[in-house]
Protein backbone atom coordinates (compact mmCIF):
# COMPACT_ATOMS: atom_id res chain seq x y z
CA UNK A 1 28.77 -100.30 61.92
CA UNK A 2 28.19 -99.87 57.94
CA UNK A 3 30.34 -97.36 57.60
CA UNK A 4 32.77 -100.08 59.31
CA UNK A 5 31.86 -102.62 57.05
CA UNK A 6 31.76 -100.50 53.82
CA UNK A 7 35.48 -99.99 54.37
CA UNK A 8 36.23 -103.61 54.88
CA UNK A 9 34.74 -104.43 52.17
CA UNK A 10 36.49 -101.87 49.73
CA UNK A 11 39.93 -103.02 51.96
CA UNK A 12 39.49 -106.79 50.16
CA UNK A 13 38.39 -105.89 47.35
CA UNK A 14 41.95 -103.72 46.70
CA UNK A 15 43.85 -106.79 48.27
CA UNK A 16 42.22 -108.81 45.85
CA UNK A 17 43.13 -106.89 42.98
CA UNK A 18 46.80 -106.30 44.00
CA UNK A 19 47.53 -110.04 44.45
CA UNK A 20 45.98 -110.96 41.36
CA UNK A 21 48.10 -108.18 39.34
CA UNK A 22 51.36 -109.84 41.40
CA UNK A 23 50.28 -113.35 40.10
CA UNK A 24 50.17 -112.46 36.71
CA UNK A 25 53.33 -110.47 36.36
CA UNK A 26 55.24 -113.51 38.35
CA UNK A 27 53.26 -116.16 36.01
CA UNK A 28 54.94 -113.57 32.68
CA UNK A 29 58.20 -113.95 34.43
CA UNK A 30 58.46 -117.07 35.41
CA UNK A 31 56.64 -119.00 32.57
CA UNK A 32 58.70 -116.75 29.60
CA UNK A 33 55.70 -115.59 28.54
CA UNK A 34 56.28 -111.99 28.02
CA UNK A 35 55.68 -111.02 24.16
CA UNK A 36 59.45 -109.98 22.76
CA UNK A 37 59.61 -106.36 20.76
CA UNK A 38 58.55 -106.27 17.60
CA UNK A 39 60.55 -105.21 14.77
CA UNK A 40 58.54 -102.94 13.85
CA UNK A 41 58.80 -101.02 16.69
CA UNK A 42 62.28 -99.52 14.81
CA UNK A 43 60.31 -96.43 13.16
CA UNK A 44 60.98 -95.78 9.70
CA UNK A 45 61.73 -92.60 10.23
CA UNK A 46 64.89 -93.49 12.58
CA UNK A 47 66.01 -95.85 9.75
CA UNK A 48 66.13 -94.86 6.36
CA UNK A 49 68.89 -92.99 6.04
CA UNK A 50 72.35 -93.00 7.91
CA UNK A 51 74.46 -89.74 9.23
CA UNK A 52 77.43 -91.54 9.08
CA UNK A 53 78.39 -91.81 5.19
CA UNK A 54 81.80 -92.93 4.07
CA UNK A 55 84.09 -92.61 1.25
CA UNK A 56 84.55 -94.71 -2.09
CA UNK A 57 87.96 -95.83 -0.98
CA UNK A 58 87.07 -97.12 2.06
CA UNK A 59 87.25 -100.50 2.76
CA UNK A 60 85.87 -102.72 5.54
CA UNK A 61 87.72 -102.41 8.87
CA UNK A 62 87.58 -105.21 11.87
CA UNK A 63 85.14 -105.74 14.10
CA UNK A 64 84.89 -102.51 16.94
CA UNK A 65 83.86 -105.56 19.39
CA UNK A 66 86.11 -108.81 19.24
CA UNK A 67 84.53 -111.97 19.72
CA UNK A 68 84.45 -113.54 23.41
CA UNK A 69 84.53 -116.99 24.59
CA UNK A 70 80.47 -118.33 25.65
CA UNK A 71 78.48 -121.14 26.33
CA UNK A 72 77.37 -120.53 22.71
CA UNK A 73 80.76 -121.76 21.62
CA UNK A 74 82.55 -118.94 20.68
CA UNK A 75 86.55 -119.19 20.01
CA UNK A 76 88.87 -118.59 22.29
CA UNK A 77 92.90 -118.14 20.67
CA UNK A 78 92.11 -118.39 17.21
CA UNK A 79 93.85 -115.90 15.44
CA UNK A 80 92.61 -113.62 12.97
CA UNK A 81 95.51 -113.92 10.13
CA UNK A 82 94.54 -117.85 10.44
CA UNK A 83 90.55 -117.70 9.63
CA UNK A 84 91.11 -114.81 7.13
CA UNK A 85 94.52 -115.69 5.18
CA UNK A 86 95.62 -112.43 4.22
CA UNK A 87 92.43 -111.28 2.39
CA UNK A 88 91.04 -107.73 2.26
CA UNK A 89 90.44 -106.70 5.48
CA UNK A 90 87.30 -108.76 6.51
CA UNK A 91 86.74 -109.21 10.18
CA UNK A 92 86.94 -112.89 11.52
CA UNK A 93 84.44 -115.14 11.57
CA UNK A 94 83.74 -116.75 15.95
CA UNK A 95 83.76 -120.39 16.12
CA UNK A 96 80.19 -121.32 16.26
CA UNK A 97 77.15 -119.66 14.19
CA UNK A 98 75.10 -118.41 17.06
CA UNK A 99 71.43 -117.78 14.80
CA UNK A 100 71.48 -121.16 12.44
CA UNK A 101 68.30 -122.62 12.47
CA UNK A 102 66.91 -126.00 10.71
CA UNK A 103 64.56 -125.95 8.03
CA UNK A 104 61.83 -126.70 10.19
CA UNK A 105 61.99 -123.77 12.38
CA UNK A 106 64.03 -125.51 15.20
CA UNK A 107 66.60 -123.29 16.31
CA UNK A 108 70.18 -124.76 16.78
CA UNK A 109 71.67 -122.51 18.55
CA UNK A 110 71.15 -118.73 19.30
CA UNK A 111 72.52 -116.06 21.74
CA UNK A 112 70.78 -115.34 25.14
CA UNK A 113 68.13 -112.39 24.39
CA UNK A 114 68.63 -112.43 20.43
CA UNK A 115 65.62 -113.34 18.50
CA UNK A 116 65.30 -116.96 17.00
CA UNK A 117 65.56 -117.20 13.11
CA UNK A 118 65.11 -119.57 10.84
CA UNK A 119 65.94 -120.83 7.43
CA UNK A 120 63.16 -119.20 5.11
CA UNK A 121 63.26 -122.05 2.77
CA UNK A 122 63.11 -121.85 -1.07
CA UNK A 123 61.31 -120.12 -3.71
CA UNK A 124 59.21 -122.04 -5.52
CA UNK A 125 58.28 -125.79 -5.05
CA UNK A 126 60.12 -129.80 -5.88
CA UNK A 127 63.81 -130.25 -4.59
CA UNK A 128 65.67 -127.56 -4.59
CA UNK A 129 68.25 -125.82 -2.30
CA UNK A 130 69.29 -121.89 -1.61
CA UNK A 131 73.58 -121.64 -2.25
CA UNK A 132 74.31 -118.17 -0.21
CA UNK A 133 78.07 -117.16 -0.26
CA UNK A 134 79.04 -114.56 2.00
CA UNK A 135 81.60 -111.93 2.90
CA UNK A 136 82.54 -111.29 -0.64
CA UNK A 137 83.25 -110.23 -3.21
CA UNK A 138 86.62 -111.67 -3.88
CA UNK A 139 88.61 -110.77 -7.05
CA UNK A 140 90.13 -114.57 -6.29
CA UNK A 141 87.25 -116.41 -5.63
CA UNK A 142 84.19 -115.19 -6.13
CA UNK A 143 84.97 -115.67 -10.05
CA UNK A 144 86.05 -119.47 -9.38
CA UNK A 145 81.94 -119.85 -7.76
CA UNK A 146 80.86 -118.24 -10.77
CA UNK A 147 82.57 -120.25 -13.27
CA UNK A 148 80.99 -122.98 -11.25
CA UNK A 149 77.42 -122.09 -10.59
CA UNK A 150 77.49 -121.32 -14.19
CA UNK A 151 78.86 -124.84 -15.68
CA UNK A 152 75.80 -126.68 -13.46
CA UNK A 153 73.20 -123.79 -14.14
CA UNK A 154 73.08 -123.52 -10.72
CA UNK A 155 71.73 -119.82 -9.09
CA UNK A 156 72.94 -118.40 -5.76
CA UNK A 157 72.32 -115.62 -3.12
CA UNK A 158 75.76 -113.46 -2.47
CA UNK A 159 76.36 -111.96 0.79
CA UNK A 160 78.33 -108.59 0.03
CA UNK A 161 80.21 -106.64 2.29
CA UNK A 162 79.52 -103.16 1.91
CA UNK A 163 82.81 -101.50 1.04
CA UNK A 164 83.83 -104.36 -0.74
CA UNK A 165 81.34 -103.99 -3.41
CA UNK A 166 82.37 -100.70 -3.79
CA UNK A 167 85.95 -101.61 -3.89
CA UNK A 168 85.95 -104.24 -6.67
CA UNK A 169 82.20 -103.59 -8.52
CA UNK A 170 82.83 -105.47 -11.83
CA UNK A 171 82.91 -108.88 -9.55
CA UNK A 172 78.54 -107.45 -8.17
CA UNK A 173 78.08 -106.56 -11.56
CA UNK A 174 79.00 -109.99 -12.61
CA UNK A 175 77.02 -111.90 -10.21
CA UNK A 176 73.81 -109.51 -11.79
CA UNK A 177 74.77 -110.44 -15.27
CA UNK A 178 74.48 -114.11 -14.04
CA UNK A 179 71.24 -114.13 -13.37
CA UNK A 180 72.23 -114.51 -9.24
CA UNK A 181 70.94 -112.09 -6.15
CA UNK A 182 72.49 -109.85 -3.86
CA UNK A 183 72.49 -109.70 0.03
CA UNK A 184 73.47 -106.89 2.26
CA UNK A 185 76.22 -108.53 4.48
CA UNK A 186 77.13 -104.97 6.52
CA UNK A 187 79.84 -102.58 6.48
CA UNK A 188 82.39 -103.90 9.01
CA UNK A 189 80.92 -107.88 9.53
CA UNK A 190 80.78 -106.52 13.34
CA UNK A 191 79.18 -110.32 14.57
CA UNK A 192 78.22 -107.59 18.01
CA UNK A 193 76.58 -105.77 15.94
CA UNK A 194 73.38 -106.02 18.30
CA UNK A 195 75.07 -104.94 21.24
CA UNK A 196 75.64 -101.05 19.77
CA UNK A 197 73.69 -98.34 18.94
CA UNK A 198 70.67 -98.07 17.14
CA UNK A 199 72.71 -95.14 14.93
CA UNK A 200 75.85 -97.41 14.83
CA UNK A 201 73.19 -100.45 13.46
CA UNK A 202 71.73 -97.87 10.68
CA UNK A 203 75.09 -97.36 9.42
CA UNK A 204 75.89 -100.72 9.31
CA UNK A 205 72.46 -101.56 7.01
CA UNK A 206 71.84 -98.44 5.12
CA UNK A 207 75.52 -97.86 4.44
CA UNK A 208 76.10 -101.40 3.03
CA UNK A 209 73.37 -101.18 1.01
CA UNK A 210 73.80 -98.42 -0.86
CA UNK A 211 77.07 -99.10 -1.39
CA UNK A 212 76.03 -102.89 -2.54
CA UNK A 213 73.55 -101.15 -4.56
CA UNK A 214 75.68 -98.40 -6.33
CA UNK A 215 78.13 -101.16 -7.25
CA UNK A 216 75.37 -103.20 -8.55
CA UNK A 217 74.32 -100.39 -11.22
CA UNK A 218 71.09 -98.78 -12.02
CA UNK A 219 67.68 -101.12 -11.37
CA UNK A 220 69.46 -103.69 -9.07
CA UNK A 221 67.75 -104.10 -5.82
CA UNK A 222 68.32 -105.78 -2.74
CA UNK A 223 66.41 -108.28 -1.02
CA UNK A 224 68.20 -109.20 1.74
CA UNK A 225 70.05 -108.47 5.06
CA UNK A 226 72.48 -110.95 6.40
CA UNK A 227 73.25 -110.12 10.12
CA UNK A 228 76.94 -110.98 10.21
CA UNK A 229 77.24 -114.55 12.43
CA UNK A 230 73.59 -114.90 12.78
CA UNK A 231 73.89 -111.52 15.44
CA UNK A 232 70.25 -110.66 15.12
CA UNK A 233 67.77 -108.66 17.29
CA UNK A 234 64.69 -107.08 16.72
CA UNK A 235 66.11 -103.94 16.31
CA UNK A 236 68.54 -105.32 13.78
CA UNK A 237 65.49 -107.02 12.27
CA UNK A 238 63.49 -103.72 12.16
CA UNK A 239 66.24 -101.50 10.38
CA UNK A 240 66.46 -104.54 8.02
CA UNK A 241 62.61 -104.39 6.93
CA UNK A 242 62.76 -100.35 7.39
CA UNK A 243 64.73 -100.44 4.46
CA UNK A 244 62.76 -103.40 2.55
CA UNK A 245 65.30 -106.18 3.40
CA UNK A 246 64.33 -109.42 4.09
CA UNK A 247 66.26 -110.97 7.12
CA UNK A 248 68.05 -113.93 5.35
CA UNK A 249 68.71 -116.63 7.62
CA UNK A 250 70.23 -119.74 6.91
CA UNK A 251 69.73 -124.32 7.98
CA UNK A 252 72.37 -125.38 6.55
CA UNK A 253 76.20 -124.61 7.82
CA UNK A 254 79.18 -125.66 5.91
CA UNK A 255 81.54 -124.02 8.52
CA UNK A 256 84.11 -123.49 5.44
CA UNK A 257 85.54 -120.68 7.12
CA UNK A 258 87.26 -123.06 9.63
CA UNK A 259 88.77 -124.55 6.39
CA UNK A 260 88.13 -128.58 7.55
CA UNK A 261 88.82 -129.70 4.29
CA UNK A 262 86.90 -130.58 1.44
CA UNK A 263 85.83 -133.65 3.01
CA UNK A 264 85.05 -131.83 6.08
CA UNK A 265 83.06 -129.24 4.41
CA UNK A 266 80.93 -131.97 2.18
CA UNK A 267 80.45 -133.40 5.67
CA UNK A 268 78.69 -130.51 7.66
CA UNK A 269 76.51 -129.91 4.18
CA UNK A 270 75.20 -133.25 4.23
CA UNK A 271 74.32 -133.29 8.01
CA UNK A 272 71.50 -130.69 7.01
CA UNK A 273 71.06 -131.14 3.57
CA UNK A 274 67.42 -131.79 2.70
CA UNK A 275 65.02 -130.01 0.17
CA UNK A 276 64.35 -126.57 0.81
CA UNK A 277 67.82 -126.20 2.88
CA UNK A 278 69.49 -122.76 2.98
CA UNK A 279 73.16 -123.75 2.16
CA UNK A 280 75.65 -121.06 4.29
CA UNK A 281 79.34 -120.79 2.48
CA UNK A 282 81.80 -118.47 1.69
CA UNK A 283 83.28 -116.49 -1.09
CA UNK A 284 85.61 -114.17 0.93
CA UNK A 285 87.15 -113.09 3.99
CA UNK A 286 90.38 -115.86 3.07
CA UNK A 287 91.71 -118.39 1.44
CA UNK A 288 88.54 -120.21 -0.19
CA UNK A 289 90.57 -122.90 -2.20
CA UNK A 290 88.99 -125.44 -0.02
CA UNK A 291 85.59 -124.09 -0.23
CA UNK A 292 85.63 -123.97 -4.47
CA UNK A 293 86.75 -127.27 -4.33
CA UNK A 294 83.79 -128.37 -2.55
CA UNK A 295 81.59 -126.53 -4.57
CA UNK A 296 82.56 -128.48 -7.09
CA UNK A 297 82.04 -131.95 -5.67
CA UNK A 298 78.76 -130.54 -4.01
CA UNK A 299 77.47 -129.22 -7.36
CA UNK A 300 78.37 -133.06 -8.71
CA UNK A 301 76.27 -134.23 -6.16
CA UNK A 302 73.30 -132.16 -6.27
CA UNK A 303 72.69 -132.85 -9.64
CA UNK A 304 73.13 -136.89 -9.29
CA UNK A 305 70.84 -136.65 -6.51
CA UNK A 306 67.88 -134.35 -8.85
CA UNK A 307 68.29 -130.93 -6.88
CA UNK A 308 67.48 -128.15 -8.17
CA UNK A 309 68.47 -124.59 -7.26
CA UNK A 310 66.40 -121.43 -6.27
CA UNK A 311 66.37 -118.51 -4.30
CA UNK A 312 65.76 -117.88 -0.61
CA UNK A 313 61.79 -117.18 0.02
């Protein structure tokens, strides 16, 4: 009769302990508890250097992965020789920014599984904004934003593509001389960049960078790493910080790229614009009349209105 009861005993105890680990699992599950990946789980050691190293003549091919049609509001039928205009072979941009965030840490929008991120904000305190330009350089435009930053002593973050910077490096070395940062923007602007191999997303950092770096000259560094069309993951986010990049987000969207107008890009800024905003345009990958002419008006209007201009944080 004990020996009975010993072992019905021991029999509930294990039942208890079963059902309890099945409750919390289902409560991770269904609650979307469950702690994401760290970046740091990318080891240093798989990301500081890249096997795949290319040549000084090479310049930035499209996208291995085209963009798809999704609830995030990717384009469908847009066609590449209309977003890019006949530039140096930048891959196009999809019709929605899929990892803007506000200011405040709210994301707007972000793919299913990717890893939320948000505007950083700007150095420094008072009013002042972050001006990021991205898939440059340009040898047409990015000297028309420098012309302009410079006549408002305005600063700004700029976004390089990889081979690009290579291709034409008196345009980096000018945006050094002017006192303005560099980003690491990729090699390709693959916006699926997340969906590839951890290899394929070393190249993409490490590669860019140096070359970004080498075009730069001696003593430059980068800070950042701009995931082309907000494509972030954690292992995207580890590589980045690996190699001593800060992911660079952004809050505020002019959607240039779509070329709305002037009047339509001035719109879109002002929808987010607010002290501390991370202002998202572009000095390549197309025709960019309409975005230097509303970097002009903006400019007008930042400095009627007492902003100021720093750096990303």
């Amino acid at each position: 009769m004990a020996l009975a009861r010993s072992k019905v005993a021991t029999a509930t105890v294990l039942a208890t302990a079963i059902a309890g680990a099945v409750l919390t699992a289902c409560g991770q599950h269904a609650g979307g508890h469950a702690p994401r990946s760290s970046p740091s789980s990318v080891t240093p050691s798989t990301t500081l250097s890249s096997s795949r190293p290319h040549s000084s003549s090479q310049t930035p091919s499209p996208s291995h992965a085209s963009p798809s049609a999704s609830a995030s509001g990717r384009a469908a039928g847009a066609t590449q020789s209309g977003r890019n205009g006949g530039s140096p072979a930048v891959p196009s941009k999809p019709a929605s920014r899929s990892g803007s965030a506000n200011t405040f840490g709210q994301l707007r929008s972000a793919p299913a599984g990717s890893e939320a991120l948000v505007g950083h904000g700007v150095e420094g305190s008072g009013r002042s904004v972050a001006l990021t330009f991205d898939d440059g350089p340009d040898p047409r435009w990015t000297p028309q934003v420098l012309a302009l930053l410079a006549q408002h002593h305005a600063k700004a973050t700029f976004c390089e593509i990889g081979p690009l910077a290579q291709h034409y490096p008196y345009l980096t070395k000018a945006i050094v001389a002017d006192g303005d940062r560099l980003c690491d923007h990729s090699v390709h602007h693959d916006e699926q960049q997340d969906r590839k191999s951890v290899e394929y997303n070393i190249h993409e950092i490490v590669d860019a960078k140096r070359e970004i770096t080498n075009a730069a000259g001696h003593g430059v560094k980068l800070m950042y790493y701009r995931a082309p069309g907000g494509d972030w993951s954690p292992t995207i986010r580890g590589i980045a910080g690996a190699n001593h990049l800060q992911s660079l987000g952004w809050s505020d969207d002019a959607n240039d790229w779509r070329r709305p107008g002037v009047d339509g890009i001035l719109r879109n800024i002002n929808q987010d614009l607010r002290p501390g905003a991370i202002i998202l345009m572009h000095d390549g990958g197309g025709d960019r009349s309409q975005t230097v002419q509303a970097l002009g008006r903006l400019l007008n209007q930042l400095d009627a209105q007492g902003y100021g201009y720093g750096f990303p944080a």
